[in-house]
PDB file of N, CA and C in Angstrom:
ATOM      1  N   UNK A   1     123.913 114.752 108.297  1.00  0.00           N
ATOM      2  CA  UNK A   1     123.695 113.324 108.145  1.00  0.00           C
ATOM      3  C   UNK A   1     124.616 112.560 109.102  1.00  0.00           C
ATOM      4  N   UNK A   2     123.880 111.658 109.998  1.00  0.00           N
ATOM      5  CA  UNK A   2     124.532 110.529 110.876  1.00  0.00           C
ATOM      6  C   UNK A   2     126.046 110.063 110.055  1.00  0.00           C
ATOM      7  N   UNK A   3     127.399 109.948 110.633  1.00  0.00           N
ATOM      8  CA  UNK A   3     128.225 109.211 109.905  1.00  0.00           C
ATOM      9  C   UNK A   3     128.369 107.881 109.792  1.00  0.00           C
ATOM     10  N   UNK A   4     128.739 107.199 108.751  1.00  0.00           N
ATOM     11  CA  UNK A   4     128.818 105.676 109.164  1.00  0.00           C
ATOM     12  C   UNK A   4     130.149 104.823 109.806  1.00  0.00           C
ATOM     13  N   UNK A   5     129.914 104.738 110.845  1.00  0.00           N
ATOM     14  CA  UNK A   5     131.293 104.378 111.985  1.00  0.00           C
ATOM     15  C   UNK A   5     131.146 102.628 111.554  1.00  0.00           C
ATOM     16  N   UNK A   6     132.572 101.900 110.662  1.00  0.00           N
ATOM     17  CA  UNK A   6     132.928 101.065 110.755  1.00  0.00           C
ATOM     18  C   UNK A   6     133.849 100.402 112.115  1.00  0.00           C
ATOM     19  N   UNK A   7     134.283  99.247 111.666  1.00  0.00           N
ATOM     20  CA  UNK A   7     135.174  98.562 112.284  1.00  0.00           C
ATOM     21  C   UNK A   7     136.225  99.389 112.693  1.00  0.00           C
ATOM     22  N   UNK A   8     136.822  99.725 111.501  1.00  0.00           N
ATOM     23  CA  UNK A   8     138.006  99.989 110.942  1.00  0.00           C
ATOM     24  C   UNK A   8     137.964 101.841 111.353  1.00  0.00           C
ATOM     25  N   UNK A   9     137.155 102.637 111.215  1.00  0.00           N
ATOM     26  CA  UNK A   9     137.167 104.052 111.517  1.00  0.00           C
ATOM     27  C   UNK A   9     136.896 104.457 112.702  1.00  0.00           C
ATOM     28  N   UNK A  10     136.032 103.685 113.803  1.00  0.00           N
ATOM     29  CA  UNK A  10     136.183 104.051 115.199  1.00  0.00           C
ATOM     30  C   UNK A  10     136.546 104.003 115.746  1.00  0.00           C
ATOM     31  N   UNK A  11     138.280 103.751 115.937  1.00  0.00           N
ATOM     32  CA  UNK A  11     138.716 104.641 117.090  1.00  0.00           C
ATOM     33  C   UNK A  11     139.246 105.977 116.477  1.00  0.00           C
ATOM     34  N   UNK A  12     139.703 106.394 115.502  1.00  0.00           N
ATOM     35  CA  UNK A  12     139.498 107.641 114.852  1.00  0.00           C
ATOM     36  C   UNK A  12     138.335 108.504 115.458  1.00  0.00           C
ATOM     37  N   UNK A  13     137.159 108.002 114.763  1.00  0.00           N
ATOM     38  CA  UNK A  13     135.956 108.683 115.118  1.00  0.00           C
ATOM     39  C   UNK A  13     135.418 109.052 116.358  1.00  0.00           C
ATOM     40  N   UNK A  14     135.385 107.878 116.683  1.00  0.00           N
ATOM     41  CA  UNK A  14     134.551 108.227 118.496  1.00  0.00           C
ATOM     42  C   UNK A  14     135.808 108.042 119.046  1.00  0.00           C
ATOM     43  N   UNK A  15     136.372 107.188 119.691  1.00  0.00           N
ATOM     44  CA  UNK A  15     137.722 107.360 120.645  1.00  0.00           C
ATOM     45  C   UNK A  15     138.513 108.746 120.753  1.00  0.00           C
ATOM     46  N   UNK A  16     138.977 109.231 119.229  1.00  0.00           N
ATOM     47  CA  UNK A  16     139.368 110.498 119.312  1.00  0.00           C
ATOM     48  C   UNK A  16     138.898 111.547 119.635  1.00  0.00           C
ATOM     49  N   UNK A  17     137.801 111.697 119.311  1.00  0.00           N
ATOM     50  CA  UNK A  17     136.974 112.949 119.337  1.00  0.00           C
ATOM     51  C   UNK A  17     137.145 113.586 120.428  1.00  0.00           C
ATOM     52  N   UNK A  18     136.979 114.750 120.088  1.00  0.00           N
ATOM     53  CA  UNK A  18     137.054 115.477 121.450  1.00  0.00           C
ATOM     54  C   UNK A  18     135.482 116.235 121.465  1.00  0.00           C
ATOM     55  N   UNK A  19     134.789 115.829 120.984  1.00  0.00           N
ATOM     56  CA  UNK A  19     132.870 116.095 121.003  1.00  0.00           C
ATOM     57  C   UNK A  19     132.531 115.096 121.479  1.00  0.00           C
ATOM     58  N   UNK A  20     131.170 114.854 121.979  1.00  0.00           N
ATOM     59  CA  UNK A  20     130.471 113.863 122.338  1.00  0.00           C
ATOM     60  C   UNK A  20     130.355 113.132 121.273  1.00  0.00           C
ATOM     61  N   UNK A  21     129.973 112.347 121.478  1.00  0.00           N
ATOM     62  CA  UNK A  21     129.626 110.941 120.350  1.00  0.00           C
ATOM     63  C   UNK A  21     128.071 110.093 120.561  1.00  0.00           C
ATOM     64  N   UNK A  22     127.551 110.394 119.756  1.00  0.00           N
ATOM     65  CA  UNK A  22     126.297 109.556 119.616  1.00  0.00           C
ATOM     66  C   UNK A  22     126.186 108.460 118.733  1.00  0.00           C
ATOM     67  N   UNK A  23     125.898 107.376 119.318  1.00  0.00           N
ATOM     68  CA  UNK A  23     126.506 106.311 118.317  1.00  0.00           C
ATOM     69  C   UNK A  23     125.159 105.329 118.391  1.00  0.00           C
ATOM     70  N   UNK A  24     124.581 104.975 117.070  1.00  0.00           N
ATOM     71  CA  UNK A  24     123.053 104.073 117.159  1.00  0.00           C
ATOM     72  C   UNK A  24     123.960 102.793 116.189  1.00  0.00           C
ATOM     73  N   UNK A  25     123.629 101.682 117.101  1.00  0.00           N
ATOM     74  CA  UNK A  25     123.901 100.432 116.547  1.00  0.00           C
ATOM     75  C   UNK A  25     122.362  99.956 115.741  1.00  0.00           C
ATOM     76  N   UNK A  26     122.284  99.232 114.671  1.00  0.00           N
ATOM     77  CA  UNK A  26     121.102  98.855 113.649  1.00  0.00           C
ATOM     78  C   UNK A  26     121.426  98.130 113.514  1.00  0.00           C
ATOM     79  N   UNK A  27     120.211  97.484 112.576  1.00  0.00           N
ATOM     80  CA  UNK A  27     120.645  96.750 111.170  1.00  0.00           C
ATOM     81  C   UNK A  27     119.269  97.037 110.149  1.00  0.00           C
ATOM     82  N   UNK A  28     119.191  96.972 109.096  1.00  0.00           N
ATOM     83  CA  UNK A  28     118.381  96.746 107.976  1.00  0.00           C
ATOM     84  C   UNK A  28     117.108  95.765 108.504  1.00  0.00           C
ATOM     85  N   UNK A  29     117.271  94.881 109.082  1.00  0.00           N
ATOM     86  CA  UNK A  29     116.124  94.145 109.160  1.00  0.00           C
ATOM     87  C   UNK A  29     115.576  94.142 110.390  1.00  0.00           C
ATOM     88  N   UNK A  30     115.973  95.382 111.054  1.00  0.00           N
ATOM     89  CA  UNK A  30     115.149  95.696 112.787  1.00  0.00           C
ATOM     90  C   UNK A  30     114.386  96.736 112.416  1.00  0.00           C
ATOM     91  N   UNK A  31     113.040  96.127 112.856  1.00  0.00           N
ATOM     92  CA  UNK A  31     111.784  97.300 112.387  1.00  0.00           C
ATOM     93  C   UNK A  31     111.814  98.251 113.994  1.00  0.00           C
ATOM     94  N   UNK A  32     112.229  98.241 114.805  1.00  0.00           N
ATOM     95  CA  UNK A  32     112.557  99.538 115.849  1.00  0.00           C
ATOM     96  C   UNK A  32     113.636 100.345 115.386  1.00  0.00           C
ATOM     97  N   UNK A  33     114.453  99.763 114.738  1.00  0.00           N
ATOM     98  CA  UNK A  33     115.729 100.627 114.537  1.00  0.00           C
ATOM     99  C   UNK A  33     115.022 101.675 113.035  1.00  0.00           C
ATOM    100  N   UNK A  34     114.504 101.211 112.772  1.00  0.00           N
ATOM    101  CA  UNK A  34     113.548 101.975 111.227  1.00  0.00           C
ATOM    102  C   UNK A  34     112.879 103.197 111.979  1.00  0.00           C
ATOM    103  N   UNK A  35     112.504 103.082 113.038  1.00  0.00           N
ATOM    104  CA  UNK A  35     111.593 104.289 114.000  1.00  0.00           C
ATOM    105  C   UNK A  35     112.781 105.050 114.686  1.00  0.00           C
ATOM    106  N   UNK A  36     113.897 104.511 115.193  1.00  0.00           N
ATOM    107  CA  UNK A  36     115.330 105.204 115.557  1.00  0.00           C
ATOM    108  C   UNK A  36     115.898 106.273 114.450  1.00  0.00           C
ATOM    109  N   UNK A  37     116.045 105.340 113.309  1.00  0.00           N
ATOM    110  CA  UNK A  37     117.083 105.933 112.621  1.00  0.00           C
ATOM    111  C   UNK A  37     116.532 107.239 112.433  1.00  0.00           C
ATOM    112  N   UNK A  38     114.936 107.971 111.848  1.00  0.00           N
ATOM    113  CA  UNK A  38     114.969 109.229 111.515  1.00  0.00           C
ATOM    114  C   UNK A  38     115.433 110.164 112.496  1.00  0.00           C
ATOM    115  N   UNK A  39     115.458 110.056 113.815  1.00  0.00           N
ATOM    116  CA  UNK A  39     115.201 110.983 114.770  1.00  0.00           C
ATOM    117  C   UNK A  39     117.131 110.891 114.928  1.00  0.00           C
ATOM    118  N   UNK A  40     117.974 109.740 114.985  1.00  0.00           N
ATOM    119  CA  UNK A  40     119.498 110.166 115.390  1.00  0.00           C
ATOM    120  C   UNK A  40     119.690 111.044 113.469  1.00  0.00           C
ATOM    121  N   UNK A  41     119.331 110.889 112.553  1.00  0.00           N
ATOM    122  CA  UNK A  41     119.332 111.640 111.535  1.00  0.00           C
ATOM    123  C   UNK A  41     118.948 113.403 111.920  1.00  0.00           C
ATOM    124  N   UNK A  42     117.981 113.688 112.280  1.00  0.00           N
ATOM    125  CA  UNK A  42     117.185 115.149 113.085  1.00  0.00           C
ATOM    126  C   UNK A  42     118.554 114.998 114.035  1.00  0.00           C
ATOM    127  N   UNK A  43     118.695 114.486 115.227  1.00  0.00           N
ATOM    128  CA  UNK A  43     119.817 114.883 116.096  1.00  0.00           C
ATOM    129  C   UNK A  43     121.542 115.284 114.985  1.00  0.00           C
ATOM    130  N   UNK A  44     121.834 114.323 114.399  1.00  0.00           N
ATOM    131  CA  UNK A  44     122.738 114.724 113.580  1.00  0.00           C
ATOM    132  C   UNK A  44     122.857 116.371 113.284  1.00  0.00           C
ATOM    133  N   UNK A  45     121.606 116.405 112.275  1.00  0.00           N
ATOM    134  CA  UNK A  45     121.849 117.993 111.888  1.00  0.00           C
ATOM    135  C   UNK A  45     121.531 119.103 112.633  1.00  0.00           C
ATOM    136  N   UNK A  46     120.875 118.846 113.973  1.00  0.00           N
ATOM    137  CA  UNK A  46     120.582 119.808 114.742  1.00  0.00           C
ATOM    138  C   UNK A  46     122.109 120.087 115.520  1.00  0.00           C
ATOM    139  N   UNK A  47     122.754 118.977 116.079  1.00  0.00           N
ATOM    140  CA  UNK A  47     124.143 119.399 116.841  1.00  0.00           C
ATOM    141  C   UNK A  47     125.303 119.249 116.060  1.00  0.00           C
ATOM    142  N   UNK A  48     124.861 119.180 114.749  1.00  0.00           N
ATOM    143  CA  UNK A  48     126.061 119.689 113.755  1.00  0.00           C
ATOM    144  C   UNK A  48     127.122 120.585 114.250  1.00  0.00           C
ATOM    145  N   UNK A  49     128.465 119.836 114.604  1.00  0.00           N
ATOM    146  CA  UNK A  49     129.695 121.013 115.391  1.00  0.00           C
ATOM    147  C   UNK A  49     129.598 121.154 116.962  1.00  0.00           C
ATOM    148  N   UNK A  50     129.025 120.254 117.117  1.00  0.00           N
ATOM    149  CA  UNK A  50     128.575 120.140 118.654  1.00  0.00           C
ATOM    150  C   UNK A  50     128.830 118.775 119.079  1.00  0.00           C
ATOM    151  N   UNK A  51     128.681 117.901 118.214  1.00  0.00           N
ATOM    152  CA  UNK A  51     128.374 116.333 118.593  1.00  0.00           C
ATOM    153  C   UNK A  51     128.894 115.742 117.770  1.00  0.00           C
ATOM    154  N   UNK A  52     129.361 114.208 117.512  1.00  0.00           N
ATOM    155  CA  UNK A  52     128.919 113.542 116.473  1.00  0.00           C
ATOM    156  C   UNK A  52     128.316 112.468 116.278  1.00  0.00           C
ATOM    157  N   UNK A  53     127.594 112.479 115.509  1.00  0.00           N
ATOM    158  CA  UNK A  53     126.197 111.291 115.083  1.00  0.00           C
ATOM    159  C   UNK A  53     126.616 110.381 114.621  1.00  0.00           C
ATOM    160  N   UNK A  54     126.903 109.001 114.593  1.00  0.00           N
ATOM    161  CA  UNK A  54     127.464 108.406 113.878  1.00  0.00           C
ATOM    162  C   UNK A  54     126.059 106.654 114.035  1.00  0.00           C
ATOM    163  N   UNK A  55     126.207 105.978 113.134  1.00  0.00           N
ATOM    164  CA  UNK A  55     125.542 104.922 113.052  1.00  0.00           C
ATOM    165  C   UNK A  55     126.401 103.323 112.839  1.00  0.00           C
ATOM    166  N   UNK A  56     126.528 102.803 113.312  1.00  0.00           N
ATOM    167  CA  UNK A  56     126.784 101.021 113.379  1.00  0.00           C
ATOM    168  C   UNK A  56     125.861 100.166 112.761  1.00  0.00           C
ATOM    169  N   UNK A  57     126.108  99.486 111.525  1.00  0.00           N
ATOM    170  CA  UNK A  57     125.345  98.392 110.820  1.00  0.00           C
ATOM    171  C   UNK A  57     125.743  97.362 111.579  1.00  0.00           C
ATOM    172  N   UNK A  58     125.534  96.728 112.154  1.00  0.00           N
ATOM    173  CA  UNK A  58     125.796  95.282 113.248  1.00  0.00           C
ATOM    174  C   UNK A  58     125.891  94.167 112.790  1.00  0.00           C
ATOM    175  N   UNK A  59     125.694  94.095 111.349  1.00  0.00           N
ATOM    176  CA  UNK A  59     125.457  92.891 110.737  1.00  0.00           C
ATOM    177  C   UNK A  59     127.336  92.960 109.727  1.00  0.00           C
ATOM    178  N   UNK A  60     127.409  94.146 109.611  1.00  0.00           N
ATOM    179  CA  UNK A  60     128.671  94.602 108.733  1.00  0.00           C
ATOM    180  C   UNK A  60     130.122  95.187 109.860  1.00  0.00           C
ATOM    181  N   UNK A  61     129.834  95.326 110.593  1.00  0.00           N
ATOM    182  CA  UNK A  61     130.304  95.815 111.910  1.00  0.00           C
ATOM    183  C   UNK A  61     130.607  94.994 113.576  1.00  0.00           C
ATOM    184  N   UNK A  62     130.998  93.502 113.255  1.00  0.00           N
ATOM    185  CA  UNK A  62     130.920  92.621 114.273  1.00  0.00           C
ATOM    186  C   UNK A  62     131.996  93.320 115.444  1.00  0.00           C
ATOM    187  N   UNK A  63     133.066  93.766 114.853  1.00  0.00           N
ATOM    188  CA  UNK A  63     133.814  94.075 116.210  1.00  0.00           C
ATOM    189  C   UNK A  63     133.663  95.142 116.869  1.00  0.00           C
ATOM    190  N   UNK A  64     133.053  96.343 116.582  1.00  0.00           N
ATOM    191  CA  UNK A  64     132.499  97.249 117.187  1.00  0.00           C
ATOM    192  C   UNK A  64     131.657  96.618 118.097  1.00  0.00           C
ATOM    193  N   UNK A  65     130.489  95.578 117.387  1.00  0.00           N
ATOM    194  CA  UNK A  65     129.602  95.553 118.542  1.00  0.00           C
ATOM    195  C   UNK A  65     129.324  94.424 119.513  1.00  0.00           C
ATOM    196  N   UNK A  66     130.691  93.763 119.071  1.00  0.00           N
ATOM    197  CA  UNK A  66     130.975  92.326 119.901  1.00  0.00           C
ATOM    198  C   UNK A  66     131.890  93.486 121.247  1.00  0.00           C
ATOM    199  N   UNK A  67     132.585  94.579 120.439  1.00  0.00           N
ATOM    200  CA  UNK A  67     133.186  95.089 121.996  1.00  0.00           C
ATOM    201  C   UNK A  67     132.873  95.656 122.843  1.00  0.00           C
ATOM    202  N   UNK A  68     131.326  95.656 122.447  1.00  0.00           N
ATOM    203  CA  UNK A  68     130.308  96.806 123.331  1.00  0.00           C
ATOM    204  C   UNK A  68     129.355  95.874 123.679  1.00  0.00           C
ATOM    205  N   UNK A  69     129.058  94.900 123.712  1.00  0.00           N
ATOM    206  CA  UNK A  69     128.349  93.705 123.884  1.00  0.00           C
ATOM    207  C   UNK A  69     127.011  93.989 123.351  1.00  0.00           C
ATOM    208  N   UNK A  70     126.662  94.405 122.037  1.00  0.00           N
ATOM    209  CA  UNK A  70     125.689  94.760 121.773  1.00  0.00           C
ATOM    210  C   UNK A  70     125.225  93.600 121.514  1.00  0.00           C
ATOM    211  N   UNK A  71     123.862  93.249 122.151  1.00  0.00           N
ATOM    212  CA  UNK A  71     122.907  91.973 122.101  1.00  0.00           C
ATOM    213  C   UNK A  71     121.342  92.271 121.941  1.00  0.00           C
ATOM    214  N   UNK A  72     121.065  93.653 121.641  1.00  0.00           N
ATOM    215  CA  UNK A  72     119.453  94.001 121.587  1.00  0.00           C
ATOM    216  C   UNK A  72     119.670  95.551 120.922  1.00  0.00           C
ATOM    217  N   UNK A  73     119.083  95.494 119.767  1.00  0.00           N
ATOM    218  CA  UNK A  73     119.027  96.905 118.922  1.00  0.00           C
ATOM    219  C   UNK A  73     117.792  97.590 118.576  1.00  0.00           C
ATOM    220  N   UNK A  74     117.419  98.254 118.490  1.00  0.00           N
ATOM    221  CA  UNK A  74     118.494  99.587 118.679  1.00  0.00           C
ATOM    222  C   UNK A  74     119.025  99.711 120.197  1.00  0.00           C
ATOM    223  N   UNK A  75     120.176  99.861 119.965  1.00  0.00           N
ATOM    224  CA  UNK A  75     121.373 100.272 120.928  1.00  0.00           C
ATOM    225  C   UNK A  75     121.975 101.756 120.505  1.00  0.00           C
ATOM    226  N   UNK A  76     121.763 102.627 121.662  1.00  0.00           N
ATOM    227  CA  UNK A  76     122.271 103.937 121.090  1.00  0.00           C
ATOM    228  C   UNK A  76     123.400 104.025 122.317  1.00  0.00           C
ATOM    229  N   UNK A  77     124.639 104.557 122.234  1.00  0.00           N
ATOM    230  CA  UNK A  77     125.597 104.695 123.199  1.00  0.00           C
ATOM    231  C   UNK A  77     126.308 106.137 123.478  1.00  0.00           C
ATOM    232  N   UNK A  78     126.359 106.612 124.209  1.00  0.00           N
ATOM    233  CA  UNK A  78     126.724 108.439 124.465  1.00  0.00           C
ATOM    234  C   UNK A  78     128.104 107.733 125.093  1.00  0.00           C
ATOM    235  N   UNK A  79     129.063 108.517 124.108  1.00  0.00           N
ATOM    236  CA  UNK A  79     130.782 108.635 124.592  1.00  0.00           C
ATOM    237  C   UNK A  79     131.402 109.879 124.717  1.00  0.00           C
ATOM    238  N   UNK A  80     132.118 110.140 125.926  1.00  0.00           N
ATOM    239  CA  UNK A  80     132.680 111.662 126.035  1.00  0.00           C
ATOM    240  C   UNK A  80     134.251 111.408 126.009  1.00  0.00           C
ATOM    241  N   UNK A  81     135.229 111.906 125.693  1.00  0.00           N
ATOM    242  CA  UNK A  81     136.410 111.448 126.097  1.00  0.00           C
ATOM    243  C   UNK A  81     136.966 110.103 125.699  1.00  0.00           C
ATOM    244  N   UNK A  82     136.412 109.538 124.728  1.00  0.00           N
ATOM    245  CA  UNK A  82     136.329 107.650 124.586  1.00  0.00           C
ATOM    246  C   UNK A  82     135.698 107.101 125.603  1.00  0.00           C
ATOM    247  N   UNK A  83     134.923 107.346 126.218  1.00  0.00           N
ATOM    248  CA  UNK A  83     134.455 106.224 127.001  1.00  0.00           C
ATOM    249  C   UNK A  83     132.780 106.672 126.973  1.00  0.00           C
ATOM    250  N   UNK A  84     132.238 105.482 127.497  1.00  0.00           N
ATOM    251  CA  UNK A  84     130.586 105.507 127.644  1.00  0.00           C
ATOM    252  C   UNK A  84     130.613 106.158 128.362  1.00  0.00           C
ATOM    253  N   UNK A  85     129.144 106.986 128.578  1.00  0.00           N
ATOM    254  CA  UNK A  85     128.950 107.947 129.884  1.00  0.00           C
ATOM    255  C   UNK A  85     127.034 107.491 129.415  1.00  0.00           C
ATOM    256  N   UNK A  86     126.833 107.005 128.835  1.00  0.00           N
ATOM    257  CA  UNK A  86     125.273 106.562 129.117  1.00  0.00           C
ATOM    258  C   UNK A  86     125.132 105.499 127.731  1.00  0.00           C
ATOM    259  N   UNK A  87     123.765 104.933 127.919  1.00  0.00           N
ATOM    260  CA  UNK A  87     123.032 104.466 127.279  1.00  0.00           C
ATOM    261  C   UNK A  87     121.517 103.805 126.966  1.00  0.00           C
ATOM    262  N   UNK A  88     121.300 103.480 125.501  1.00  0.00           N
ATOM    263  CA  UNK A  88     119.674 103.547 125.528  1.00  0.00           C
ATOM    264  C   UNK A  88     119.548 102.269 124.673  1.00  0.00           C
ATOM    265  N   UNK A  89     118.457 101.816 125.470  1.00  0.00           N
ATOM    266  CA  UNK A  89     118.488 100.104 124.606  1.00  0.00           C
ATOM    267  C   UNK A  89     117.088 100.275 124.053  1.00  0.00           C
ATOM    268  N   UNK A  90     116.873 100.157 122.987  1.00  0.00           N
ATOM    269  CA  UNK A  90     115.644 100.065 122.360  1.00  0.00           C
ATOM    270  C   UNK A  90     114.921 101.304 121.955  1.00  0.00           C
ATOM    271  N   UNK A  91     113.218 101.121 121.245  1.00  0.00           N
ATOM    272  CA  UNK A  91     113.170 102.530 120.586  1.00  0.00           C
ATOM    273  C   UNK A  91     113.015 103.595 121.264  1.00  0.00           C
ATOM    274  N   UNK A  92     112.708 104.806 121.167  1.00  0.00           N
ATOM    275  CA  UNK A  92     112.767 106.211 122.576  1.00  0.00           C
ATOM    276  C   UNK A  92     112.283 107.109 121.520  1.00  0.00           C
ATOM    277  N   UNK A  93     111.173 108.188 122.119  1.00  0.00           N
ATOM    278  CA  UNK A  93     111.354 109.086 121.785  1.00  0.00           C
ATOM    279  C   UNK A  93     112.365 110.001 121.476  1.00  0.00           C
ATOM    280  N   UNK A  94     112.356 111.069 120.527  1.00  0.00           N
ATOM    281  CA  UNK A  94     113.646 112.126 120.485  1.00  0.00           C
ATOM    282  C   UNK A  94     114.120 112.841 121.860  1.00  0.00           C
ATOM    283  N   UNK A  95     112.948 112.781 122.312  1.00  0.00           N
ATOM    284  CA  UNK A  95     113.296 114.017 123.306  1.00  0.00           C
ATOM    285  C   UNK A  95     114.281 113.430 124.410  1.00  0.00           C
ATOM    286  N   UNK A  96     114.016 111.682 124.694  1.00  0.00           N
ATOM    287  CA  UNK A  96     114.947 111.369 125.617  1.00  0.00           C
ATOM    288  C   UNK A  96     116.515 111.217 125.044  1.00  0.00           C
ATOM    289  N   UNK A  97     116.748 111.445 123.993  1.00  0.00           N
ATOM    290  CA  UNK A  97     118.219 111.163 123.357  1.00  0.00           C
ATOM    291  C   UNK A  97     118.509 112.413 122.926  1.00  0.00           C
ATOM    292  N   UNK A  98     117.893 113.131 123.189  1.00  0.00           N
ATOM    293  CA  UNK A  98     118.437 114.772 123.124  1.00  0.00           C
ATOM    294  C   UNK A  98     118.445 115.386 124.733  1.00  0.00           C
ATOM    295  N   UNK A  99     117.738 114.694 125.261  1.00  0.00           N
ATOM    296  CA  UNK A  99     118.415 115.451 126.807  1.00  0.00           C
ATOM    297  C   UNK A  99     119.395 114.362 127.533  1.00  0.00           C
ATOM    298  N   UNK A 100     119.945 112.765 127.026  1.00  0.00           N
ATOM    299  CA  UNK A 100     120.977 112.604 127.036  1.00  0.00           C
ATOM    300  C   UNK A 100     122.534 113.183 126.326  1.00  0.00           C
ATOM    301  N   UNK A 101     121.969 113.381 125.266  1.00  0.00           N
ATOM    302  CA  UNK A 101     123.051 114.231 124.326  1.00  0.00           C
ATOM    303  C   UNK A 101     123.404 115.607 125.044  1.00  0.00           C
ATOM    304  N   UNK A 102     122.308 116.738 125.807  1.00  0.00           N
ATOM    305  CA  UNK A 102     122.549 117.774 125.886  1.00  0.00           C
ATOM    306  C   UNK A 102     123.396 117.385 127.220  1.00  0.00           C
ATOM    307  N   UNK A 103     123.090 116.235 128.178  1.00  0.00           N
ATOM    308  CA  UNK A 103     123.439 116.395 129.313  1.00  0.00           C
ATOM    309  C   UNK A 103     125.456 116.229 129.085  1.00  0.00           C
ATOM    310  N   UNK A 104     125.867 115.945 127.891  1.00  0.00           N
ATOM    311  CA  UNK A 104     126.951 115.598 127.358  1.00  0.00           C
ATOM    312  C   UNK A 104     127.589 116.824 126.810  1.00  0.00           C
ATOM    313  N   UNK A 105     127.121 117.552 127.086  1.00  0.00           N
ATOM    314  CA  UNK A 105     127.345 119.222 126.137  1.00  0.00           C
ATOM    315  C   UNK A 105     128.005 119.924 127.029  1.00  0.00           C
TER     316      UNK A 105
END
């Protein structure tokens, strides 16, 4: 299961990590992010120990995504090392956020 990356837990989470980081910004009332969320859920448990999946509520989560300038969601963001190394604005098939993820492997 995707983790839920607050305010308050990401730089722990993604900054630290020493895995890639897959990170989907939402909210509850974005009907693209409803077609997102199952598939970073499937990515979650497939790179279980490989990656981590984590999810951003945007509505509960302003400084995460005021510091990433998130302005159009779904927003998915690939971090290696703390920093961005790609990203995907809007809905996508799985297959393109799994051969960004793998290219992170």
């Amino acid at each position: 299961m995707a983790l839920e990356i607050t305010d308050s837990n990401f730089g722990e989470v993604v900054l630290k990590s020493d895995k890639p980081v897959v990170l989907d910004f939402w909210a509850e009332w974005c009907g693209p992010c409803r077609m997102v969320g199952p598939i970073v859920e499937e990515l979650a448990k497939e790179y279980e120990g490989k990656a981590v999946v984590g999810k951003v509520n945007v509505d509960n989560n302003p400084g995460v995504s005021a510091e990433f300038g998130i302005r159009n969601i779904p927003t998915i963001l690939f971090f290696k090392g703390g920093k961005i190394v790609d990203k995907q604005v809007g809905a996508t098939p799985k297959s393109v956020l799994e051969n960004k993820l793998k290219a992170q492997l």
